[in-house]
PDB file of N, CA and C in Angstrom:
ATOM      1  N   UNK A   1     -40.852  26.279  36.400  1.00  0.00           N
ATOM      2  CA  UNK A   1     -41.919  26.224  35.418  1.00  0.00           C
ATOM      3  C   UNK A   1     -42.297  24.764  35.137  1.00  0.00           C
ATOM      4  N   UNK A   2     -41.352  23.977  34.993  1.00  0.00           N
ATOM      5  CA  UNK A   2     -41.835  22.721  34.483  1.00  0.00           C
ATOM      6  C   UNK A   2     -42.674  22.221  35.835  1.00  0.00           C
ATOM      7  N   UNK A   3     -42.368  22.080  37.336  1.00  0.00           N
ATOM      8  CA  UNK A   3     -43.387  21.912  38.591  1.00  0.00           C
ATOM      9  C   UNK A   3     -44.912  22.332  37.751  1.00  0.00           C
ATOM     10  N   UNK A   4     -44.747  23.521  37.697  1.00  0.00           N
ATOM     11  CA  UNK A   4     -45.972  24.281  37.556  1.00  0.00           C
ATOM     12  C   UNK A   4     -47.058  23.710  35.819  1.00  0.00           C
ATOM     13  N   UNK A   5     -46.162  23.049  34.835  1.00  0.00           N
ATOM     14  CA  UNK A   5     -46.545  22.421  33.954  1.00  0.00           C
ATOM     15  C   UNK A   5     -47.109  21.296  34.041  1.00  0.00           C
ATOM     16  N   UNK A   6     -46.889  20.289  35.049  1.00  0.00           N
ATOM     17  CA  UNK A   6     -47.112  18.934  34.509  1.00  0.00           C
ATOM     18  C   UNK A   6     -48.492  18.919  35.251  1.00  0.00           C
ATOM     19  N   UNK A   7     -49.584  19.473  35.686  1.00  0.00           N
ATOM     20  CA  UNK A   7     -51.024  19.413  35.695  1.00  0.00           C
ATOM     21  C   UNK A   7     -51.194  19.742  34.444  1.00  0.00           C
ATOM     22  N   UNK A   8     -50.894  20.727  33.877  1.00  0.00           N
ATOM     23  CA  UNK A   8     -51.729  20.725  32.595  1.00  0.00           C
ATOM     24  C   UNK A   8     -50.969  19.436  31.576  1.00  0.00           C
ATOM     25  N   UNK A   9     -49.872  19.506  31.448  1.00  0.00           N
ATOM     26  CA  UNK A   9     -49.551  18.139  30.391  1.00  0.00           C
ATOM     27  C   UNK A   9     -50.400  17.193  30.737  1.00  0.00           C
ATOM     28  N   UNK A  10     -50.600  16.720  32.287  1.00  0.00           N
ATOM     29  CA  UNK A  10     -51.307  15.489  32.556  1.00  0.00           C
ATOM     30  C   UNK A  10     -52.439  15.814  32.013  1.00  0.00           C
ATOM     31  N   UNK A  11     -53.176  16.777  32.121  1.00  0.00           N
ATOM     32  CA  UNK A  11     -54.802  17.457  32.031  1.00  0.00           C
ATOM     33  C   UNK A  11     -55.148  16.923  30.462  1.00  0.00           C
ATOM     34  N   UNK A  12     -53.537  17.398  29.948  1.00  0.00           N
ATOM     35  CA  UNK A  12     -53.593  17.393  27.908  1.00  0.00           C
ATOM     36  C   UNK A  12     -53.257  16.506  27.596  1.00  0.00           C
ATOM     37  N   UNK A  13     -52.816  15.614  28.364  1.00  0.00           N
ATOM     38  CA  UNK A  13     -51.726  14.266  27.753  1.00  0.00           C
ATOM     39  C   UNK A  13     -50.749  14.624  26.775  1.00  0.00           C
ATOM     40  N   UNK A  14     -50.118  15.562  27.002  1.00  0.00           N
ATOM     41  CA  UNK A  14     -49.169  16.202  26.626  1.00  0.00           C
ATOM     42  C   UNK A  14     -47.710  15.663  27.341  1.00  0.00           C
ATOM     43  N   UNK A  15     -46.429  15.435  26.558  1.00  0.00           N
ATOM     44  CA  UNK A  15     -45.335  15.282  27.157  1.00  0.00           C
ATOM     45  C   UNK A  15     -44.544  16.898  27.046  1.00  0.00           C
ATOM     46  N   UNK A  16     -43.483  16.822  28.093  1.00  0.00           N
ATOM     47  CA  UNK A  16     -42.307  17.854  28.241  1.00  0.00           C
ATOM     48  C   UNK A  16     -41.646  17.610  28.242  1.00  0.00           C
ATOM     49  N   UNK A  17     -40.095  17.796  27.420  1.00  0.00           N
ATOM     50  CA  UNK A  17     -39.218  17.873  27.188  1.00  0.00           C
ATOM     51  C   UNK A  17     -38.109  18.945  27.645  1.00  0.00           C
ATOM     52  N   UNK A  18     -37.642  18.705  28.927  1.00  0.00           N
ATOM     53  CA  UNK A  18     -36.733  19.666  29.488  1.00  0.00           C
ATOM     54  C   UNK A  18     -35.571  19.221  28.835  1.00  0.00           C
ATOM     55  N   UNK A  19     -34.882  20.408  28.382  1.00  0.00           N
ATOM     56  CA  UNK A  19     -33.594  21.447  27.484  1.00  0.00           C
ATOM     57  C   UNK A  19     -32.889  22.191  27.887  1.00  0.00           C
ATOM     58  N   UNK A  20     -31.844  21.798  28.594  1.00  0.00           N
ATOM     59  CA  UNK A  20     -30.794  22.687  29.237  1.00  0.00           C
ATOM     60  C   UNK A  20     -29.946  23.580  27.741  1.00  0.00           C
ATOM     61  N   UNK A  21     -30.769  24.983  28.094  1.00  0.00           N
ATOM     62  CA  UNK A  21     -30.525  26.121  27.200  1.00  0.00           C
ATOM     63  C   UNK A  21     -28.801  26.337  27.622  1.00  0.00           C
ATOM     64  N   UNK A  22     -27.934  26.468  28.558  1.00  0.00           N
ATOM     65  CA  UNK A  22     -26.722  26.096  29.023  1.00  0.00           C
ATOM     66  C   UNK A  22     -25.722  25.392  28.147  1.00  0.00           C
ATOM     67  N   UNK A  23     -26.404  24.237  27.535  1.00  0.00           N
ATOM     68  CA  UNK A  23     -25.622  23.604  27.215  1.00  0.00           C
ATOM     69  C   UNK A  23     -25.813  23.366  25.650  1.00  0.00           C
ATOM     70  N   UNK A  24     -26.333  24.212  25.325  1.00  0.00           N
ATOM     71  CA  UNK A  24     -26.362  24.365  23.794  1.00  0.00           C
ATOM     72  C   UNK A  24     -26.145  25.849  23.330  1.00  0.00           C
ATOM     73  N   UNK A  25     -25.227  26.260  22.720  1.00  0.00           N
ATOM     74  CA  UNK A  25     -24.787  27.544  22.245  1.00  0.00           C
ATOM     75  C   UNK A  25     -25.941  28.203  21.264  1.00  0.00           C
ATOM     76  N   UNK A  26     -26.454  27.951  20.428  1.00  0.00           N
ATOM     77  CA  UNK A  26     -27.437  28.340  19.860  1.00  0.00           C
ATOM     78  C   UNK A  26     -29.056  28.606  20.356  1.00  0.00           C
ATOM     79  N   UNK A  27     -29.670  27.862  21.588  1.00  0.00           N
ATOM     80  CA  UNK A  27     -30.501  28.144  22.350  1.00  0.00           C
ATOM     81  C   UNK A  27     -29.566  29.108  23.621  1.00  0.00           C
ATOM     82  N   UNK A  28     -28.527  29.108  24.305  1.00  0.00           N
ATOM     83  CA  UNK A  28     -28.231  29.926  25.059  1.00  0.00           C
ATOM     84  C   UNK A  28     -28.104  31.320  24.048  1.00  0.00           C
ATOM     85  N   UNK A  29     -27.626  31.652  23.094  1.00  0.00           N
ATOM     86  CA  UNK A  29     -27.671  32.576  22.694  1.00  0.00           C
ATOM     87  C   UNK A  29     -29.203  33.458  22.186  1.00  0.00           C
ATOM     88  N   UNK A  30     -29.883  32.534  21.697  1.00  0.00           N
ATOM     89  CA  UNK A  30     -31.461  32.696  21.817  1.00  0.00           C
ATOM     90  C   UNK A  30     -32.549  33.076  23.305  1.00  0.00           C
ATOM     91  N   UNK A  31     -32.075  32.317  23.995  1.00  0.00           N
ATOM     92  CA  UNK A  31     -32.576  32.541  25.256  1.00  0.00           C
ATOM     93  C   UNK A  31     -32.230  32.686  26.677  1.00  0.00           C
ATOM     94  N   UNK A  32     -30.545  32.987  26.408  1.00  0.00           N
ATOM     95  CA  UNK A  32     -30.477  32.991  27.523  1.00  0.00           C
ATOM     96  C   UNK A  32     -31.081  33.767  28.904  1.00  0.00           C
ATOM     97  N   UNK A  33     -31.309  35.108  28.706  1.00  0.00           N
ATOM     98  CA  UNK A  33     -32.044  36.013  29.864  1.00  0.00           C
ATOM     99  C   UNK A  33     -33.234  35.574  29.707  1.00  0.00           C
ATOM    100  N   UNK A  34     -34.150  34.624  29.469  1.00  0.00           N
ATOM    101  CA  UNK A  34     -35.474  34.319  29.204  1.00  0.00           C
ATOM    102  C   UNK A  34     -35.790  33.055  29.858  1.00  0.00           C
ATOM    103  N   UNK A  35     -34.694  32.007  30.437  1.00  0.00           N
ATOM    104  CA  UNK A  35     -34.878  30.968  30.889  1.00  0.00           C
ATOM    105  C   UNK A  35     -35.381  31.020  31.932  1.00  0.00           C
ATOM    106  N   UNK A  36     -36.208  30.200  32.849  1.00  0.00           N
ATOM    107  CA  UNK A  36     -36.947  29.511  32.073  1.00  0.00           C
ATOM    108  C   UNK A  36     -37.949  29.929  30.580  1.00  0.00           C
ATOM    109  N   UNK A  37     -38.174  29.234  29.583  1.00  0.00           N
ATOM    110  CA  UNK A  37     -38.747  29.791  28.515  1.00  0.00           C
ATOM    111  C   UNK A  37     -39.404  28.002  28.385  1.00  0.00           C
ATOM    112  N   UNK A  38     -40.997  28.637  27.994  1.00  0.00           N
ATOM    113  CA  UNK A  38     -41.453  27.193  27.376  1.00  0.00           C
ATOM    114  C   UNK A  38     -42.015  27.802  25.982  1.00  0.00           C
ATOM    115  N   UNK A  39     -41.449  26.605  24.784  1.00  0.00           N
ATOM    116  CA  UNK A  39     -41.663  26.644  23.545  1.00  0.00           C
ATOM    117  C   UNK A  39     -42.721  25.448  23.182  1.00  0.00           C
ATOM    118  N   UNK A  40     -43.475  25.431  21.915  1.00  0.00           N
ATOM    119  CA  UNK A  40     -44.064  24.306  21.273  1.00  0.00           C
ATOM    120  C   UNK A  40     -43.377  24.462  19.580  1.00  0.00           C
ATOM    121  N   UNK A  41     -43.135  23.770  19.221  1.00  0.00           N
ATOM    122  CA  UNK A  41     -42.360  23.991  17.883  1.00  0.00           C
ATOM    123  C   UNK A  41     -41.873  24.894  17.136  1.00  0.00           C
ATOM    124  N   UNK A  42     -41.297  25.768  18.056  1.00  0.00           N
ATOM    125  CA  UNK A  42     -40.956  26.775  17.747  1.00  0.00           C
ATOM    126  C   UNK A  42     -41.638  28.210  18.532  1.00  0.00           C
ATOM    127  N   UNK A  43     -42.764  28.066  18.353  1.00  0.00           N
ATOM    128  CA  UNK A  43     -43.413  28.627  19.158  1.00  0.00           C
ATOM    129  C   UNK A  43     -43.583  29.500  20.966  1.00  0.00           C
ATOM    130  N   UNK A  44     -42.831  30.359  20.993  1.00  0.00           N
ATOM    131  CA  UNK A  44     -42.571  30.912  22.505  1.00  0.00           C
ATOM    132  C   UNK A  44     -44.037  31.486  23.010  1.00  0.00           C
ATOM    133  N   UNK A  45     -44.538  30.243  24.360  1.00  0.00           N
ATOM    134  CA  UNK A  45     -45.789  30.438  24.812  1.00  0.00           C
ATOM    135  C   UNK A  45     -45.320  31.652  26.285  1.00  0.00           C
ATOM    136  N   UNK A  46     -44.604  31.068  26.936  1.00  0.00           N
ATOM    137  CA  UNK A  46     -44.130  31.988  28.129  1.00  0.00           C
ATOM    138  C   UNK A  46     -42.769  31.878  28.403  1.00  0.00           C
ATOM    139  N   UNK A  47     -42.214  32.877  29.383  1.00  0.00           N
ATOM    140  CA  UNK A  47     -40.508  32.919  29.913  1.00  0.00           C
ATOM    141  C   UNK A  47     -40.813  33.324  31.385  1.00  0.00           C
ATOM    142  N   UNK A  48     -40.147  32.810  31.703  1.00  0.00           N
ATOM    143  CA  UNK A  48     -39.978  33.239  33.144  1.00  0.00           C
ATOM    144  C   UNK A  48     -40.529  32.466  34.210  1.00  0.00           C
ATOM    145  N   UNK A  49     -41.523  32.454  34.206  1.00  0.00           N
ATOM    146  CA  UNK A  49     -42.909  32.001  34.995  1.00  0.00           C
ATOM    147  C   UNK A  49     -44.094  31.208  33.652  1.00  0.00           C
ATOM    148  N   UNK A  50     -44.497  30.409  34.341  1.00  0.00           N
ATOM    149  CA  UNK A  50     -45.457  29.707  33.741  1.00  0.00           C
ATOM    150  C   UNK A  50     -47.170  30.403  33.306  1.00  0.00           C
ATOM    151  N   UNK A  51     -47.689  30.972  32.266  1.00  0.00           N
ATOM    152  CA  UNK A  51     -48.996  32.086  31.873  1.00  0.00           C
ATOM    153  C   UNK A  51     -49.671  30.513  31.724  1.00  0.00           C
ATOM    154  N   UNK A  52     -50.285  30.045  32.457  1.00  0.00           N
ATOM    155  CA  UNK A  52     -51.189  29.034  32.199  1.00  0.00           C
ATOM    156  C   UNK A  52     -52.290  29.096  32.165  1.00  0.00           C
ATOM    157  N   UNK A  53     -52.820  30.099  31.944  1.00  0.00           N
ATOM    158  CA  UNK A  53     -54.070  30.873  30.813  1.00  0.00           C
ATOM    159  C   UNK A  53     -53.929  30.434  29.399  1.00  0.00           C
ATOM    160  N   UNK A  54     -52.770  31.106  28.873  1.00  0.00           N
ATOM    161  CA  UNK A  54     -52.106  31.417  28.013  1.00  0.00           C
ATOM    162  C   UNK A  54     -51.600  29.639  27.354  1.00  0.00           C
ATOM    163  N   UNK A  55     -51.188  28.966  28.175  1.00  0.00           N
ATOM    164  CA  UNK A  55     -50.628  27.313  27.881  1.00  0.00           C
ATOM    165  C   UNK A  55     -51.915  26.677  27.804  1.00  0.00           C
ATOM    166  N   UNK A  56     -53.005  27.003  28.780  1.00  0.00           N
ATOM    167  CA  UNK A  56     -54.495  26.082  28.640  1.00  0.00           C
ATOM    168  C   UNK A  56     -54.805  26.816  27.351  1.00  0.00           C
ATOM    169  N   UNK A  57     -55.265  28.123  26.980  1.00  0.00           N
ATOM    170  CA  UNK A  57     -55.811  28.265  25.604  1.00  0.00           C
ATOM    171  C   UNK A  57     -54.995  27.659  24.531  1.00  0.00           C
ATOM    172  N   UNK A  58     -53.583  27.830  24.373  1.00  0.00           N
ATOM    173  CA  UNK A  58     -52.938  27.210  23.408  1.00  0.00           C
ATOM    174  C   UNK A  58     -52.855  25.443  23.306  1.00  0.00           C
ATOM    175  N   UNK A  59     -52.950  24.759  24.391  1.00  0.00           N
ATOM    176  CA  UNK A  59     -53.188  23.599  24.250  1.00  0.00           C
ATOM    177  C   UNK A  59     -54.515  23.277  23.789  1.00  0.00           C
ATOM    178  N   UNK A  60     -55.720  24.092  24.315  1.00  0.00           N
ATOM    179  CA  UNK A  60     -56.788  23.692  23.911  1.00  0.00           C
ATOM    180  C   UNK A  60     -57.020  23.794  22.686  1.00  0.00           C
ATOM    181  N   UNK A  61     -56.785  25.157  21.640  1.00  0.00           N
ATOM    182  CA  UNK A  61     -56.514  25.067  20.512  1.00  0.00           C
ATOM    183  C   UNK A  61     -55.623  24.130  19.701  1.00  0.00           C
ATOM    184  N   UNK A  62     -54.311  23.382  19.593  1.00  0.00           N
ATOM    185  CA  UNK A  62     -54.055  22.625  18.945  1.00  0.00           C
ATOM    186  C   UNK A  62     -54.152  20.743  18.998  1.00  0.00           C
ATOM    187  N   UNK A  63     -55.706  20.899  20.033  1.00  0.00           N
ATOM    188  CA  UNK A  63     -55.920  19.600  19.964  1.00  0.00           C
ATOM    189  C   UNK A  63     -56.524  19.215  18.599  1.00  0.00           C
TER     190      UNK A  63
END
């Protein structure tokens, strides 16, 4: 997922912050069957695979 992210971060000037869910007990317990999972502050946009429909409308909205 993150491959498949960084056109649109570049597109948004947006940074990513990769989070090994592994190595934190409280996100592995949150997500573990969901990883890959991309969040924005809380916010769960997609899991698995990258909905970059779904990441372009939501980026476009909180510009």
């Amino acid at each position: 997922m993150e491959l498949a992210l960084r056109p649109l971060a570049t597109e948004f000037g947006v940074g990513v912050d990769v989070v090994d869910v592994d190595a934190n007990p409280e996100l592995e317990a949150l997500y573990d069957q969901l990883v890959p999972v991309l969040l924005h502050h809380g916010t769960e946009l997609c899991h698995y695979f990258l909905d970059e429909a779904k990441v372009r409308d939501y980026l476009s909205e909180i510009r």
